[in-house]
C-alpha atoms as a PDB file:
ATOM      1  CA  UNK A   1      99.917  -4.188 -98.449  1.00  0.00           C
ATOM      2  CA  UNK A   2     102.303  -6.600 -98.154  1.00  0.00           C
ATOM      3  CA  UNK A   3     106.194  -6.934 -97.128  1.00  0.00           C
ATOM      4  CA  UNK A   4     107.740  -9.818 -99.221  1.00  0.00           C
ATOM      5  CA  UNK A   5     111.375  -8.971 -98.108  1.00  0.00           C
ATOM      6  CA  UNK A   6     113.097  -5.912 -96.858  1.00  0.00           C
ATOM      7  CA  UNK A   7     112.704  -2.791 -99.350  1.00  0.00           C
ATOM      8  CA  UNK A   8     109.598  -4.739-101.143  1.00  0.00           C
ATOM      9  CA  UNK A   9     106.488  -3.313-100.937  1.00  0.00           C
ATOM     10  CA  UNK A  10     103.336  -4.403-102.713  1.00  0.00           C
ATOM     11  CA  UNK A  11     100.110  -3.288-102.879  1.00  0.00           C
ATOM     12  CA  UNK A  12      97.043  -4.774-104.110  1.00  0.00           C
ATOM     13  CA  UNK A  13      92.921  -4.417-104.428  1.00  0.00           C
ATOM     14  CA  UNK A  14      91.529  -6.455-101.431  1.00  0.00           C
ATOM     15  CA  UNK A  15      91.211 -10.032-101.847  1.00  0.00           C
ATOM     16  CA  UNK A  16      87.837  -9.708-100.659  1.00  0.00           C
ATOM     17  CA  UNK A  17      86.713  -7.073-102.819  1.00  0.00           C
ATOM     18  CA  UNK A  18      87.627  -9.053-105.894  1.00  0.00           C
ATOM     19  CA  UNK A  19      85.944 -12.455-104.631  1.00  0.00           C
ATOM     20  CA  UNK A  20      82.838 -10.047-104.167  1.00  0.00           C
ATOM     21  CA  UNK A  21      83.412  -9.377-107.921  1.00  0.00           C
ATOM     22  CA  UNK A  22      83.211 -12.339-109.125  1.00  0.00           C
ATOM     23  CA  UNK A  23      80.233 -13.811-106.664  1.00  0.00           C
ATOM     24  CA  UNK A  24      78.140 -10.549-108.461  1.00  0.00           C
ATOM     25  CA  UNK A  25      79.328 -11.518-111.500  1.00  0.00           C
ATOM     26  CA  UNK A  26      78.118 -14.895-111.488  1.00  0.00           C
ATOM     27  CA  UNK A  27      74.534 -14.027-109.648  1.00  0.00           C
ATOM     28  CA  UNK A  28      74.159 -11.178-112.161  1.00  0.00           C
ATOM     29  CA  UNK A  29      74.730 -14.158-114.931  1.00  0.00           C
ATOM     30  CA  UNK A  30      72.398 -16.603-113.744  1.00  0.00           C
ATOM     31  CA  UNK A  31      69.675 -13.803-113.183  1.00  0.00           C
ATOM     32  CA  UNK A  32      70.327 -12.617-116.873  1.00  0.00           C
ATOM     33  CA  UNK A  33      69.801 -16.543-117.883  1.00  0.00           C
ATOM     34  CA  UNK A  34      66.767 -16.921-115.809  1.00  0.00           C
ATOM     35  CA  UNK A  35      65.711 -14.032-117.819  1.00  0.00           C
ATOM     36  CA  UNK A  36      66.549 -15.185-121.128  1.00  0.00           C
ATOM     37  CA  UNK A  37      64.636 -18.467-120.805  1.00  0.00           C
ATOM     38  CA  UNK A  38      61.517 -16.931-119.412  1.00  0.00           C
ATOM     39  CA  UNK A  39      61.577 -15.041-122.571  1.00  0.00           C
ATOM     40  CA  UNK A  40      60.230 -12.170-120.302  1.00  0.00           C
ATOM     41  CA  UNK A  41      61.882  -8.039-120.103  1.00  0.00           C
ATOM     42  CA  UNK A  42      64.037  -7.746-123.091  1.00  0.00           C
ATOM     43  CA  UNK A  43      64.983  -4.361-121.160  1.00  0.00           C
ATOM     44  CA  UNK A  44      65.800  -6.589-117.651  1.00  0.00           C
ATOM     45  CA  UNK A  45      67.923  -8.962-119.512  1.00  0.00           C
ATOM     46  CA  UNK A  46      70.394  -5.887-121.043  1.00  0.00           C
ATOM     47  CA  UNK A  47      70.384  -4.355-117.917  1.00  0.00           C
ATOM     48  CA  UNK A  48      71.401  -7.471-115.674  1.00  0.00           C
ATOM     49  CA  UNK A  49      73.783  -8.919-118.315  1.00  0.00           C
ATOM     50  CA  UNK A  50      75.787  -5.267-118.948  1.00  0.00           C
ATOM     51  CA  UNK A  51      76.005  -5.529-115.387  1.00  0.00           C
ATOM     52  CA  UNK A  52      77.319  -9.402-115.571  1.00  0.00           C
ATOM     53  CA  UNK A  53      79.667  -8.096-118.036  1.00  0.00           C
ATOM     54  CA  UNK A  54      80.841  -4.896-116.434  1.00  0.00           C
ATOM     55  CA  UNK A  55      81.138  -6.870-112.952  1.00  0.00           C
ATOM     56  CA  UNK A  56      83.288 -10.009-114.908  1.00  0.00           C
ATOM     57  CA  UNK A  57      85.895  -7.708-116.288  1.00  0.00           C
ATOM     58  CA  UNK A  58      86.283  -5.684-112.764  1.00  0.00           C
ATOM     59  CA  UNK A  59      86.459  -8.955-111.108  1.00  0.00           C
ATOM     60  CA  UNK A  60      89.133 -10.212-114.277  1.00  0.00           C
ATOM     61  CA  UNK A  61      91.079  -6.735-113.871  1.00  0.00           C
ATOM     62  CA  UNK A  62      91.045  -7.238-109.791  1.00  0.00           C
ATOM     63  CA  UNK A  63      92.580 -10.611-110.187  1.00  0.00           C
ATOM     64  CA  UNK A  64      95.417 -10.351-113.208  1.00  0.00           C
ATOM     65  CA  UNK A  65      96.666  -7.155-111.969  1.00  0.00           C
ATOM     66  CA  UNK A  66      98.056  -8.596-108.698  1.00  0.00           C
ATOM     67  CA  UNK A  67      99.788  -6.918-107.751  1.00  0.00           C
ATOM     68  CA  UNK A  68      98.340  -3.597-108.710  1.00  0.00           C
ATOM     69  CA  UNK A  69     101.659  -1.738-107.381  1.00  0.00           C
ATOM     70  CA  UNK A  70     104.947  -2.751-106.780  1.00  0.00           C
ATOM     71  CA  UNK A  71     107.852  -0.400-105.337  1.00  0.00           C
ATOM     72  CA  UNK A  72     111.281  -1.760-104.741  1.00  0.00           C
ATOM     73  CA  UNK A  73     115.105  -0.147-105.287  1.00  0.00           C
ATOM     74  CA  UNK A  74     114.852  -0.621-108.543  1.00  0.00           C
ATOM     75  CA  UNK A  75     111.627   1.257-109.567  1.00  0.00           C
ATOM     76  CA  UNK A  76     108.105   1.182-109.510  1.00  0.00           C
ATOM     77  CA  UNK A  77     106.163  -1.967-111.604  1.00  0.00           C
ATOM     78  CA  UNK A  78     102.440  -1.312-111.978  1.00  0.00           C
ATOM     79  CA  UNK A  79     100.290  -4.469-112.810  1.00  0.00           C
ATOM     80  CA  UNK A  80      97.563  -4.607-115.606  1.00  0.00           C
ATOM     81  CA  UNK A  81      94.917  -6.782-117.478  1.00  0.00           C
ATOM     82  CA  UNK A  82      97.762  -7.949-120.118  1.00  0.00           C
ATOM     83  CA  UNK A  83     101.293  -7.231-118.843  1.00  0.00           C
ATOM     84  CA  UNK A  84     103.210  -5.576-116.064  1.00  0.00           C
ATOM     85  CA  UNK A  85     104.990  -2.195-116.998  1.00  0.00           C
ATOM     86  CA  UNK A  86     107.905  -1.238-115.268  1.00  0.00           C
ATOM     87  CA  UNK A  87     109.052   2.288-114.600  1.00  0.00           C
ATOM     88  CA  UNK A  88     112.818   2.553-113.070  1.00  0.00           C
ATOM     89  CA  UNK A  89     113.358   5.835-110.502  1.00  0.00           C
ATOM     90  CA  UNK A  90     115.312   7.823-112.797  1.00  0.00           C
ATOM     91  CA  UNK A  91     111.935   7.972-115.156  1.00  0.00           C
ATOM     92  CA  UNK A  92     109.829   8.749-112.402  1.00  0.00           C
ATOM     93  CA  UNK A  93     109.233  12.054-112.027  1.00  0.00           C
ATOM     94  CA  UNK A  94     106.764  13.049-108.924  1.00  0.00           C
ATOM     95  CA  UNK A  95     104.896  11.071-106.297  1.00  0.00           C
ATOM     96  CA  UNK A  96     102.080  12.923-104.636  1.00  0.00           C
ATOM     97  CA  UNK A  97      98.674  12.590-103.308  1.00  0.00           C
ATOM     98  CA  UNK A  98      95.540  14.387-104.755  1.00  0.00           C
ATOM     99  CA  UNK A  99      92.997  15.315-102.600  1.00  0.00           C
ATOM    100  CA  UNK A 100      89.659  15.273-104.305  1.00  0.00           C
ATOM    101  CA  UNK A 101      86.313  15.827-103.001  1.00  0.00           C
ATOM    102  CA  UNK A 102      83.425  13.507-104.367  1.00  0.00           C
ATOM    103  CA  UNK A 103      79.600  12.672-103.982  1.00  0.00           C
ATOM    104  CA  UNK A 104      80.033  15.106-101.097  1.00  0.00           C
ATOM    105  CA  UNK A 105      83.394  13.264 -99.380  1.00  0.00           C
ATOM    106  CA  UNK A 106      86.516  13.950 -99.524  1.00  0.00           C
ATOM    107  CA  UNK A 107      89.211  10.885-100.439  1.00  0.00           C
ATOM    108  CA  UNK A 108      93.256  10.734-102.087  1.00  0.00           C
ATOM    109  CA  UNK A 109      94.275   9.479-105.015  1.00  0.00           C
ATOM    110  CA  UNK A 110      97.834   8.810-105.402  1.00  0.00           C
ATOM    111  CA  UNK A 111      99.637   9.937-108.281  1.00  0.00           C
ATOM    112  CA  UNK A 112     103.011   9.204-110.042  1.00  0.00           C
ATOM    113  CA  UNK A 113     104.546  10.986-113.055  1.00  0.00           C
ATOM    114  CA  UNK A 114     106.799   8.820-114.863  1.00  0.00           C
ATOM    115  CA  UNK A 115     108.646   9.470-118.284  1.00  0.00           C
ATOM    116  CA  UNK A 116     108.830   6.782-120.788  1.00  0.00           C
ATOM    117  CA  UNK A 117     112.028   6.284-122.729  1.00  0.00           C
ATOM    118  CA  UNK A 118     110.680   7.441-125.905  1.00  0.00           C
ATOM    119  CA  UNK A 119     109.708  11.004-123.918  1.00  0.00           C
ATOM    120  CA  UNK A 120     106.837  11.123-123.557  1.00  0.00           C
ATOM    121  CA  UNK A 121     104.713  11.428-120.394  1.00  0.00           C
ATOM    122  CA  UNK A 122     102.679   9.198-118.717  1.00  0.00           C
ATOM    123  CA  UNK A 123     100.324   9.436-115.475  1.00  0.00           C
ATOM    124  CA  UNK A 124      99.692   6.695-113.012  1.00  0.00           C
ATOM    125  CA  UNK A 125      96.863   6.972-110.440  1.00  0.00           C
ATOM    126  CA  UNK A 126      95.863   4.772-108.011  1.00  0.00           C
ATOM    127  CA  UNK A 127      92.504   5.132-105.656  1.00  0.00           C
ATOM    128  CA  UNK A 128      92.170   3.225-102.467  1.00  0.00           C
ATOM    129  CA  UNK A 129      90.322   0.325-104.636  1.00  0.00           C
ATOM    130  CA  UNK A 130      93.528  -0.586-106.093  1.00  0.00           C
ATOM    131  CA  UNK A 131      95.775  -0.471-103.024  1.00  0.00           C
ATOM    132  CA  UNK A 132      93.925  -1.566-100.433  1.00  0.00           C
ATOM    133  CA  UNK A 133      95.248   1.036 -98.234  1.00  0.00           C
ATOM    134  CA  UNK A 134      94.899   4.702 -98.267  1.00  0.00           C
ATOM    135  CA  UNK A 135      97.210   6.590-100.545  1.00  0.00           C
ATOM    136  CA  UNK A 136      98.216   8.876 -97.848  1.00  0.00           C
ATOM    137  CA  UNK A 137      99.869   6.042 -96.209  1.00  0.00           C
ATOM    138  CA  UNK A 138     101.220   4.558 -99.538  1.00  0.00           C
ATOM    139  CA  UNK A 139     103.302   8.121-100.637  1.00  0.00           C
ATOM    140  CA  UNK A 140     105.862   7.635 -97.902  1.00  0.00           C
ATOM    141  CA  UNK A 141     106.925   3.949 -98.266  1.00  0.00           C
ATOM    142  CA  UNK A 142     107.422   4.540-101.657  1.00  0.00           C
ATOM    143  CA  UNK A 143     109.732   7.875-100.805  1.00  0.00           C
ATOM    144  CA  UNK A 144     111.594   5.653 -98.216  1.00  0.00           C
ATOM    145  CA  UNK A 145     112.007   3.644-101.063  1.00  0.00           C
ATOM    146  CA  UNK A 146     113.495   5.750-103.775  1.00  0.00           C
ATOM    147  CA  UNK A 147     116.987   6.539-103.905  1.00  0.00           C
ATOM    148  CA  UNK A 148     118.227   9.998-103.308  1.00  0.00           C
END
């Protein structure tokens, strides 16, 4: 998280996290060349370049969508692959965390109802991945945040 100015917060996946990303991504590439001018494992070379692939766009998503959430007086602006959407307070409509238990562990999720203009509803969640902190911590800044 970071604290730009007072009644700014931001949060964001972890710069190392991403930079991980895009090391595997680039390993996972030259090891899916290496196989493709061997001319060896047909089945290797799908494998390690789906895994290339799926590691490039994580690493892509990890860095455009910086940051991943933004709260301020204003609203809430969540960052994606293509564009930024904005959601004002009035059009949000909860903030809580999910508890959720997984591969035997239990972790949070945050969630946040919003309502678009048109009506319709939309829900936002966000793992500790994509906040680099734990959502449990998260929930209250952005209360503090919020007008009454």
């Amino acid at each position: 998280m970071s604290d730009h100015s007072e009644g700014l917060r931001e949060w964001s996946p972890a710069v190392g996290l991403v930079a991980c990303g895009w090391i595997g991504a680039a390993l996972a590439a030259a090891g899916c060349a290496g196989l493709w001018i061997s001319g060896s494992d047909p089945a290797g070379r799908l494998i390690v370049g789906v895994a290339a692939v799926v590691l490039g766009v994580a690493a892509l998503f990890g860095t455009r969508a910086r940051p991943r959430l933004r709260a301020d007086a204003d609203g809430l602006t969540v960052g994606g692959l293509l564009r930024s959407q904005h959601h004002p307070w009035p059009l949000v409509t909860g903030v809580r965390v999910l508890q959720v238990r997984r591969l035997g562990r239990n972790s949070s999720m945050l969630e946040i109802d919003t309502v678009r203009a048109d009506g319709t509803e939309q829900l936002l969640v966000f793992g500790r991945l994509d906040l680099a902190a734990d959502p449990e911590d998260v929930v209250p800044e952005l209360l503090a945040l919020r007008p009454s």
